[in-house]
Protein backbone atom coordinates (compact mmCIF):
# COMPACT_ATOMS: atom_id res chain seq x y z
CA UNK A 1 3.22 11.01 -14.81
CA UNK A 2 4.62 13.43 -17.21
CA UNK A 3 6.50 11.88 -20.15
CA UNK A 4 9.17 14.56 -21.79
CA UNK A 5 10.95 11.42 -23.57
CA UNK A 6 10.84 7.71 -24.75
CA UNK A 7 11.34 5.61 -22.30
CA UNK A 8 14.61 3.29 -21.66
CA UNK A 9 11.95 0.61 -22.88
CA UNK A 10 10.71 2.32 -25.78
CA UNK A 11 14.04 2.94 -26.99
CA UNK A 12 14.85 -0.70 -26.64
CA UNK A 13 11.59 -1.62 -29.26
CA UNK A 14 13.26 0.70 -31.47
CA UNK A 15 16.35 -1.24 -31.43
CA UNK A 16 14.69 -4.42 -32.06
CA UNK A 17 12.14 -2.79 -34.71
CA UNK A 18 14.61 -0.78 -36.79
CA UNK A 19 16.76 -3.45 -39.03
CA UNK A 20 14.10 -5.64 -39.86
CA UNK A 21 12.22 -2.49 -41.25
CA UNK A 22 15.68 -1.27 -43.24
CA UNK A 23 15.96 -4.59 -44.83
CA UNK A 24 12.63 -4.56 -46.03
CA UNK A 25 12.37 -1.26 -46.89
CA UNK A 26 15.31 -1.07 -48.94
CA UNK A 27 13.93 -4.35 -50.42
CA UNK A 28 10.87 -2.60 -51.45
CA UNK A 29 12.67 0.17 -52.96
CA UNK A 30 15.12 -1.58 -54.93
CA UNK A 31 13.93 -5.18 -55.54
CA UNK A 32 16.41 -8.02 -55.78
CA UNK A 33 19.30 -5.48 -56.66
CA UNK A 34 19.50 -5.01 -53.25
CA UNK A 35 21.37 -8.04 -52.66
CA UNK A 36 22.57 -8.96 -55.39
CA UNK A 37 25.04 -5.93 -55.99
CA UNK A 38 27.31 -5.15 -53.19
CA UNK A 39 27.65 -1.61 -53.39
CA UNK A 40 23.72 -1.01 -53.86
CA UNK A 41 23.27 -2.88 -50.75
CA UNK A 42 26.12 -0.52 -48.69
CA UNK A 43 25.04 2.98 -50.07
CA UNK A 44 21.35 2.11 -50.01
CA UNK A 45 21.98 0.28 -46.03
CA UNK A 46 23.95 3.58 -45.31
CA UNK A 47 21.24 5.96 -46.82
CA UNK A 48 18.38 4.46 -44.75
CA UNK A 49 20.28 3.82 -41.40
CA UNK A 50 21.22 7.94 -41.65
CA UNK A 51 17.84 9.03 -42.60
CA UNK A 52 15.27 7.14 -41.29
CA UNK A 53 16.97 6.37 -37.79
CA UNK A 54 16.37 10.16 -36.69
CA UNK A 55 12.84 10.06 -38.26
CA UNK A 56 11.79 7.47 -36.78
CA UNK A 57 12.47 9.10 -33.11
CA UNK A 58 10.49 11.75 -34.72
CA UNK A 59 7.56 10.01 -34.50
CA UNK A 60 8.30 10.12 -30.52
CA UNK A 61 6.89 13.69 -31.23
CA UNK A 62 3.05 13.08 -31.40
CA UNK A 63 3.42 9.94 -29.37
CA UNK A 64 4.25 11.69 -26.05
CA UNK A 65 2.03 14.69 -27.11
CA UNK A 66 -0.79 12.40 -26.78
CA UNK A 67 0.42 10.73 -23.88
CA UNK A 68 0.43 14.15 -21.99
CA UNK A 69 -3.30 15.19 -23.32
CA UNK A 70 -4.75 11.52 -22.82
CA UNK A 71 -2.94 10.30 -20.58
CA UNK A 72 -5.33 8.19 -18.17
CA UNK A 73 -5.33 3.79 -18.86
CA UNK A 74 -9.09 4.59 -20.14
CA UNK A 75 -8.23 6.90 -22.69
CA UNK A 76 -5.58 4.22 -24.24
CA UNK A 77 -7.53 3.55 -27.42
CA UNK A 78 -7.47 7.14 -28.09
CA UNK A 79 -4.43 8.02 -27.83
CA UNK A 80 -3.33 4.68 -29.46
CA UNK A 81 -5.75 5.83 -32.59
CA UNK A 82 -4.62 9.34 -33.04
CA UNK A 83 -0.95 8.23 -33.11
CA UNK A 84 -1.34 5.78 -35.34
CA UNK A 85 -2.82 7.93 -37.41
CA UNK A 86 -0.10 10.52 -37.17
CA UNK A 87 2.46 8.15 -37.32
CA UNK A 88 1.04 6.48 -40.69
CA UNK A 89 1.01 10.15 -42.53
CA UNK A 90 4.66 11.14 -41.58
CA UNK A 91 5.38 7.36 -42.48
CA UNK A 92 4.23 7.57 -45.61
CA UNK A 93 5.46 10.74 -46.17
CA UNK A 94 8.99 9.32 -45.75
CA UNK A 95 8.07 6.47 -47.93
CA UNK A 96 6.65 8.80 -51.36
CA UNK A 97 10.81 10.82 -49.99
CA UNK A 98 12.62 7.47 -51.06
CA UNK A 99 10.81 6.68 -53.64
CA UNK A 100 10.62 9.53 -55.67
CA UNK A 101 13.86 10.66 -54.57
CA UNK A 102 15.99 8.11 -55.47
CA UNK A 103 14.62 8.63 -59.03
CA UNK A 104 15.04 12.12 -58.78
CA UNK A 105 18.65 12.20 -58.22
CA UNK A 106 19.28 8.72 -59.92
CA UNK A 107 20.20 6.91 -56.99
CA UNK A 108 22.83 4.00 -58.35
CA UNK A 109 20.76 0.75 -59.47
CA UNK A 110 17.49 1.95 -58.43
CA UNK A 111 14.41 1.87 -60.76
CA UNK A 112 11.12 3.22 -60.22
CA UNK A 113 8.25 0.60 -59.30
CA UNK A 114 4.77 1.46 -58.68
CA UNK A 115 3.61 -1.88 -57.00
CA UNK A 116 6.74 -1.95 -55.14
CA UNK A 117 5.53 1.85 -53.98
CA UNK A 118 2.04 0.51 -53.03
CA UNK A 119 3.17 -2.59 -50.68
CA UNK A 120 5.82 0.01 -49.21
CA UNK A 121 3.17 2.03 -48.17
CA UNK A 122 1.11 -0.70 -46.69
CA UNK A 123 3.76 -1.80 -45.13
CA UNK A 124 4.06 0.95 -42.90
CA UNK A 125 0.78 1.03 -42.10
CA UNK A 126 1.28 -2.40 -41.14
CA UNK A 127 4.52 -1.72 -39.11
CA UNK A 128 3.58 0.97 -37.59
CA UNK A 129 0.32 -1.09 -36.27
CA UNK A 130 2.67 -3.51 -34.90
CA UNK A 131 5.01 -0.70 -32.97
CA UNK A 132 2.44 1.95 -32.19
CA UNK A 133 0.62 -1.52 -30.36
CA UNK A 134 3.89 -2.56 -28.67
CA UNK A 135 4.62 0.85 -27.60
CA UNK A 136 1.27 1.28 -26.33
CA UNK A 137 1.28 -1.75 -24.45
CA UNK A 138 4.60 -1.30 -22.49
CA UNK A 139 3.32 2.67 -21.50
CA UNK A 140 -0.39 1.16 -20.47
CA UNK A 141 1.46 -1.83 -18.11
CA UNK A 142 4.38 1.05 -17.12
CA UNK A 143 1.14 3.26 -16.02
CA UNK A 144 -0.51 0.57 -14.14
CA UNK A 145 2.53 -0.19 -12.77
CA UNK A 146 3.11 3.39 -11.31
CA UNK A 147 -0.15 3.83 -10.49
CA UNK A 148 -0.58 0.55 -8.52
CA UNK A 149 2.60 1.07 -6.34
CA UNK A 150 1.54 5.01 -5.75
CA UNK A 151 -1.96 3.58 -3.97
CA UNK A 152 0.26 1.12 -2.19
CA UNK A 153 2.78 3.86 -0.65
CA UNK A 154 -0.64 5.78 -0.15
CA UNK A 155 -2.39 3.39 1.78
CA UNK A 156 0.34 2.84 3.51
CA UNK A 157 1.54 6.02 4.33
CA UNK A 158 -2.10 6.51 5.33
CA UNK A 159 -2.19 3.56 7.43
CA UNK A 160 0.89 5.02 8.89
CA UNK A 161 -0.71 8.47 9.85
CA UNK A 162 -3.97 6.88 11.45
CA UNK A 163 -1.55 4.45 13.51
CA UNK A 164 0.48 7.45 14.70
CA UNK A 165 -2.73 9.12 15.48
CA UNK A 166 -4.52 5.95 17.72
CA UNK A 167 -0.92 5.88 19.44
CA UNK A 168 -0.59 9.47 20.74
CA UNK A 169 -4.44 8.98 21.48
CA UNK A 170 -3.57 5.76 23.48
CA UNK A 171 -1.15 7.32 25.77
CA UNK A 172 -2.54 10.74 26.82
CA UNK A 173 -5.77 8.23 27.64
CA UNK A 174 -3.55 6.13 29.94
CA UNK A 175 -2.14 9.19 31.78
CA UNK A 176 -5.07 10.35 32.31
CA UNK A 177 -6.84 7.23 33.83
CA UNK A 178 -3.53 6.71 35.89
CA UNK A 179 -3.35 10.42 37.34
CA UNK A 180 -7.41 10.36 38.26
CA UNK A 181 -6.67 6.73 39.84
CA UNK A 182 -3.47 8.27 41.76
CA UNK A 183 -5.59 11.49 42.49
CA UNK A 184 -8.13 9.44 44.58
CA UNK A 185 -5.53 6.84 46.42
CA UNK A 186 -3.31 10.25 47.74
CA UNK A 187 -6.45 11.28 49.82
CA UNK A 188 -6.92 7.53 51.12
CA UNK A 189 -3.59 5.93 51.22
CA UNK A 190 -0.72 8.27 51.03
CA UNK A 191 1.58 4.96 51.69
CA UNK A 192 -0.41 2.95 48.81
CA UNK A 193 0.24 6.11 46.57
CA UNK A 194 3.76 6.06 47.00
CA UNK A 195 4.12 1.95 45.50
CA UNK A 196 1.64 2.81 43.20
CA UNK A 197 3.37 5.59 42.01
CA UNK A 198 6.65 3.02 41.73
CA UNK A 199 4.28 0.62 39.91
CA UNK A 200 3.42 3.47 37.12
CA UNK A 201 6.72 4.03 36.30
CA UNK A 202 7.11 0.60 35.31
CA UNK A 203 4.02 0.74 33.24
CA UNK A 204 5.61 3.86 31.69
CA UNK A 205 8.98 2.14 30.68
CA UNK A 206 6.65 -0.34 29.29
CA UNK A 207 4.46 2.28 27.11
CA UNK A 208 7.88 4.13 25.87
CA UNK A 209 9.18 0.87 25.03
CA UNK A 210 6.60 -0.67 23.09
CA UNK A 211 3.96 1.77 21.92
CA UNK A 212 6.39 2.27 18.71
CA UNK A 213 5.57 -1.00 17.48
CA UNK A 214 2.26 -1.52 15.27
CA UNK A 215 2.59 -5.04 17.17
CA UNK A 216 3.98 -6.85 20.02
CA UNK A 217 3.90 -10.86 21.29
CA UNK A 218 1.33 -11.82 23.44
CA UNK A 219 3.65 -12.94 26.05
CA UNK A 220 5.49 -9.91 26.17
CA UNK A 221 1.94 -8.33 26.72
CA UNK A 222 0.98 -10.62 29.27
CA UNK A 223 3.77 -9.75 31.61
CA UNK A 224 2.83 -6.03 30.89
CA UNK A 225 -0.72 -6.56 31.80
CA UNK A 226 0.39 -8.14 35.21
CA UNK A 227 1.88 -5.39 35.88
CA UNK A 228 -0.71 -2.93 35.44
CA UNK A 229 -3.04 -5.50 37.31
CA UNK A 230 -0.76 -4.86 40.28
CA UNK A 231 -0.77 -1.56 40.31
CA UNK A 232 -4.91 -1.10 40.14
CA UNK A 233 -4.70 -3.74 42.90
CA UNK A 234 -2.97 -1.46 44.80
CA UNK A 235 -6.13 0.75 44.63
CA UNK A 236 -8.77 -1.61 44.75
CA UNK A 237 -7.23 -4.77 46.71
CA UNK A 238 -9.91 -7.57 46.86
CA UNK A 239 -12.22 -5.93 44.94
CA UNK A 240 -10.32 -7.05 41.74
CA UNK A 241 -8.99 -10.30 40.45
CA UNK A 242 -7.50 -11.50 37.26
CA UNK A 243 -7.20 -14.91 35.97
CA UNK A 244 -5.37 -15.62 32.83
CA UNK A 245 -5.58 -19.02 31.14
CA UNK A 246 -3.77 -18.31 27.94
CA UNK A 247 -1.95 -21.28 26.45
CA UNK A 248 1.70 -21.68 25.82
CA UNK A 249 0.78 -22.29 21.70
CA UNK A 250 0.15 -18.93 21.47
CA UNK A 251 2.64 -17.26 23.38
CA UNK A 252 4.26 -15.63 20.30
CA UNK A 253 1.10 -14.77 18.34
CA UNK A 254 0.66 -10.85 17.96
CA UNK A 255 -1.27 -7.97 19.47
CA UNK A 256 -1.29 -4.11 19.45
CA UNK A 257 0.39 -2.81 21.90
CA UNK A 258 -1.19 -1.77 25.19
CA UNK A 259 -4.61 -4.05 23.89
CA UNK A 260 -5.01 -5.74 27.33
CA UNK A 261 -4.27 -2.53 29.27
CA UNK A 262 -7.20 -0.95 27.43
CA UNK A 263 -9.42 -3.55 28.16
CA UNK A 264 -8.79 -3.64 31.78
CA UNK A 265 -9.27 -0.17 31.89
CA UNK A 266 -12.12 -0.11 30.66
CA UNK A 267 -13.87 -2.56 32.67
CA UNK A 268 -12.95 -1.40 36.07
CA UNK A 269 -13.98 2.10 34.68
CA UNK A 270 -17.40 0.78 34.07
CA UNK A 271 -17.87 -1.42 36.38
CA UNK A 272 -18.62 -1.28 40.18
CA UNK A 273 -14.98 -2.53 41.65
CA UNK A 274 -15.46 -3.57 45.55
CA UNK A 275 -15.20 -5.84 48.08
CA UNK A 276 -18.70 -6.34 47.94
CA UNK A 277 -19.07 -6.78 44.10
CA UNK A 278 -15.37 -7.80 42.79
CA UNK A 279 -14.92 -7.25 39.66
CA UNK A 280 -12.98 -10.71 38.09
CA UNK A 281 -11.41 -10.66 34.70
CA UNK A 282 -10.32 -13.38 32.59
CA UNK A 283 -7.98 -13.83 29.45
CA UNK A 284 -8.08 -16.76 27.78
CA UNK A 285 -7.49 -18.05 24.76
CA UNK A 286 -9.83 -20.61 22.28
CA UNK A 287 -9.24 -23.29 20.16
CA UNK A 288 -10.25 -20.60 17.19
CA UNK A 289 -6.97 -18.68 17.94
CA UNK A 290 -8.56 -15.58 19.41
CA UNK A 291 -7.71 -14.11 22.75
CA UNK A 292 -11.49 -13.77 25.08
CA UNK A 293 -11.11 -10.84 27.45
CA UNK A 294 -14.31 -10.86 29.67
CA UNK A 295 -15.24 -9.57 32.90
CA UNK A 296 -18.82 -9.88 35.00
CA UNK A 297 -21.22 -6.38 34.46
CA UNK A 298 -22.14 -4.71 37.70
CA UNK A 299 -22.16 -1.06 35.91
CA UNK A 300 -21.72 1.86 37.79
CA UNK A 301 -25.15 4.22 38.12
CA UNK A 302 -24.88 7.14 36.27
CA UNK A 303 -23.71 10.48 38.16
CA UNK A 304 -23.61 13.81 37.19
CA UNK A 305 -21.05 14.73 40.22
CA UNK A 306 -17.35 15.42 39.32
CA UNK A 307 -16.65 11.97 40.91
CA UNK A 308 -17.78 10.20 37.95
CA UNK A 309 -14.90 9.02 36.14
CA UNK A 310 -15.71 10.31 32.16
CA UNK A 311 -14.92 8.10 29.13
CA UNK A 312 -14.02 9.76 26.08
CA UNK A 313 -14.41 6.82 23.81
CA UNK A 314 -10.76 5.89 22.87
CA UNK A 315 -10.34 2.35 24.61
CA UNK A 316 -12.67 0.48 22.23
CA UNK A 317 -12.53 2.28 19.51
CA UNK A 318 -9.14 2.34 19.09
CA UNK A 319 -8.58 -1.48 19.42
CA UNK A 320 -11.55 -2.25 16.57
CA UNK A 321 -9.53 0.46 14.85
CA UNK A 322 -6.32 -0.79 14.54
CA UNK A 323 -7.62 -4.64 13.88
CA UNK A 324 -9.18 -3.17 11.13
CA UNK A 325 -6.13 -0.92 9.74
CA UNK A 326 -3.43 -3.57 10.61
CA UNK A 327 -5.77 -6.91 9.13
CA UNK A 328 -9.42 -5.92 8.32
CA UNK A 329 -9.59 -8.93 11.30
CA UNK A 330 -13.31 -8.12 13.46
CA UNK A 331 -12.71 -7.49 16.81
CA UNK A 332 -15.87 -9.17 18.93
CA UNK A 333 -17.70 -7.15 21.37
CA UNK A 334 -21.25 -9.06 23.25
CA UNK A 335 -22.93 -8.75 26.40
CA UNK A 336 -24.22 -11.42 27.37
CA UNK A 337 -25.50 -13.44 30.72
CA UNK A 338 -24.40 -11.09 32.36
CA UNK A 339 -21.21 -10.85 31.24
CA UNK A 340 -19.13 -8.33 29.19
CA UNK A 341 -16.73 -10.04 26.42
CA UNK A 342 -14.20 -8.70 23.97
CA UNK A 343 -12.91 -11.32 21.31
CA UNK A 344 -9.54 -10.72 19.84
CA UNK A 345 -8.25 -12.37 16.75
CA UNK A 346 -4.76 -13.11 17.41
CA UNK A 347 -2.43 -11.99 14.58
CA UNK A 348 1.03 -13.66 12.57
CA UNK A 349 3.23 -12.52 10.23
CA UNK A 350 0.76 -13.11 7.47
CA UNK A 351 -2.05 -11.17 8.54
CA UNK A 352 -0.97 -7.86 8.39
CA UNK A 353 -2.20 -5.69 5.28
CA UNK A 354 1.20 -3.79 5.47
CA UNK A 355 2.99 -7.11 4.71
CA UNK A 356 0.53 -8.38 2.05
C-alpha cells in the first residue's frame, strides 16, 4: 500500500486533537488573559486556528515519507520513532514562532514568560506522543487489515484456480474411460453400444450440469451414480453389482461433484470385473457421518499389451485434493481383508474453508 495522503481516519484524529491543543496552547502563551479579556481570547483563537491548522497537516509530510520507506507492521517502531522525532523539532519550532513572535510584534495583552515557554514545549512533546501513537495505531490495524483480507482473496482466488484445474482434469478423465469402455462394447455388442451410448448422454447432462459446483447433495449424487452404474452394467452385466445403504439423515449432506463416479471408476478399472469374479460395491454411510465406498480386490495382472486399460492418477488424487482445498477434511484410503475402502467425510455448510 502506497500512502500519498492522510487517511479519512487520520484526518478525523486531527479533528478531535486540534481544539484541545489551541486552548492550551494559547493558554500557555498568554496565561489567564486568555480568558479573561474577550478580545485576547478572539484574535489570539483566530491567530492559532489560521496558523497552526495548516502546520499541523504539515507534519503529514514526514509521516507518510516514513510510511512509504518503512512501511512493513515490523518496522512500526521505526517509523513511529523517526516521526516523532521529526514531528517534535517542527513542533517546537512553531512553539519558539509564537512565543517570540508575539513579543516581537507586541501581540495585544501578551507578555513574555519563560516557564510558560518551557511547559509549552513539553507539551508538544507530550502531544505529539499522544497523536504520533494514535496515528500509528490506526495505520498498523488499517495495514493488518489490508493485508489480512489480500491473503484471504489470495487463498481464495487460489483455491479457485486449483478447483478449476481438478474440474477440467475430472472430465477429460471421464471421457476418456467412457470412449475406451464404448470402444470395446462396439466390437462385442453393437446393440449394447447403442443404449450405452443413450446412457452416456445422460451422464453427460449430469457432468455439464453439476461439475460447476465446488459441491453437490449426496442425494442428488446418488441418483447420478445409479446412473452411471447402469450404464457400466450394460458392459459388464453380472459381473458387477452395487448396493447402496446410505441413510435418509444424510441425504442433504455435501460432496464434490462426480466423487462416487470416480470411485466406481476406479475400482472396476482395477479390478477383475466378471461373471466369474463380480466385482460388488457398496456405499454406505456410518454413524461418524462419513460416506464408506468399498469394493472386494481381485486386481487385474499387470500387462504390457495395448489392452491394458492405463491410469493416469487423477481419480484419487483429485478427490483427497479437493477434501483438502474445500475443508482440510482427510479422505480415508485402506486395504484391508481383502477389501479396498475409501472413507469420505461428508461435508455442511460449515465446513468449507471458503465459508469460514
Amino acid at each position: 500500500m502506497k500512502t500519498t495522503a492522510y487517511t479519512r481516519r487520520d484526518n478525523l484524529i486531527a479533528l478531535g486533537v486540534l481544539p484541545c491543543y489551541y486552548l492550551l496552547f494559547n493558554y500557555l502563551l498568554f496565561g489567564a488573559t486568555y480568558v479573561r479579556r474577550l478580545d485576547v481570547f478572539v484574535y489570539a483563537t483566530l491567530s492559532i486556528v489560521l496558523v497552526l491548522t495548516p502546520l499541523y497537516f504539515l507534519h503529514a509530510i514526514p509521516a507518510l515519507y516514513f510510511r512509504q520507506r518503512l512501511p512493513a507492521i515490523r518496522q512500526t517502531w521505526q517509523r513511529m520513532l523517526l516521526s516523532l522525532l521529526a514531528h517534535v523539532v517542527m513542533s517546537w519550532l512553531v512553539v519558539l514562532l509564537f512565543f517570540y513572535g508575539y513579543d516581537w510584534i507586541g501581540f495585544p495583552g501578551y507578555t513574555f514568560d519563560a516557564g510558560r515557554l518551557q511547559r509549552a514545549l513539553l507539551l508538544s512533546v507530550v502531544g505529539n506522543v499522544i497523536v504520533n501513537v494514535i496515528h500509528e495505531s490506526v495505520y498498523t490495524f488499517e495495514r493488518w487489515s489490508q493485508a489480512l483480507n489480500e491473503t484471504e482473496k489470495l487463498k481464495k482466488a487460489n483455491l479457485q484456480s486449483q478447483l478449476d484445474g481438478l474440474k477440467q482434469q475430472v472430465s477429460p478423465h471421464f471421457l476418456f474411460n467412457s470412449l475406451n469402455s464404448l470402444s470395446s462394447l462396439i466390437d462385442e455388442d453393437p446393440g449394447r453400444a447403442e443404449e450405452f451410448v443413450a446412457e452416456l448422454a445422460s451422464v453427460y447432462r449430469y457432468l455439464l450440469q453439476n461439475n460447476t459446483d465446488e459441491l453437490t447433495t449426496l442425494a442428488t449424487e446418488l441418483r447420478f451414480i445409479r446412473s452411471y452404474f447402469h450404464l457400466q452394467r450394460t458392459r459388464y452385466g453380472n459381473g458387477l453389482t452395487m448396493q447402496i445403504d446410505v441413510a435418509d439423515t444424510w441425504l442433504d449432506a455435501r460432496i464434490p461433484p462426480l466423487t462416487l463416479q470416480l470411485l466406481v471408476e476406479n475400482a472396476i478399472k482395477h479390478n477383475i470385473v466378471s461373471a466369474d469374479q463380480p466385482l460388488h460395491i457398496r456405499l454406505a454411510t456410518n454413524s461418524a457421518g462419513c460416506l464408506v465406498v468399498s469394493n472386494n480386490l481381485q486386481r487385474k495382472p499387470a500387462r504390457t499389451d495395448r489392452q491394458t486399460v492405463l491410469s493416469n492418477g487423477v481419480g484419487l488424487a483429485n478427490i483427497t485434493t479437493k477434501y483438502r482445498l474445500l475443508s482440510r477434511s482427510a479422505v480415508h484410503i485402506e486395504e484391508t481383508n481383502g477389501q479396498f475402502t475409501v472413507t469420505l467425510p461428508l461435508l455442511g455448510q460449515t465446513t468449507l474453508l471458503s465459508e469460514a
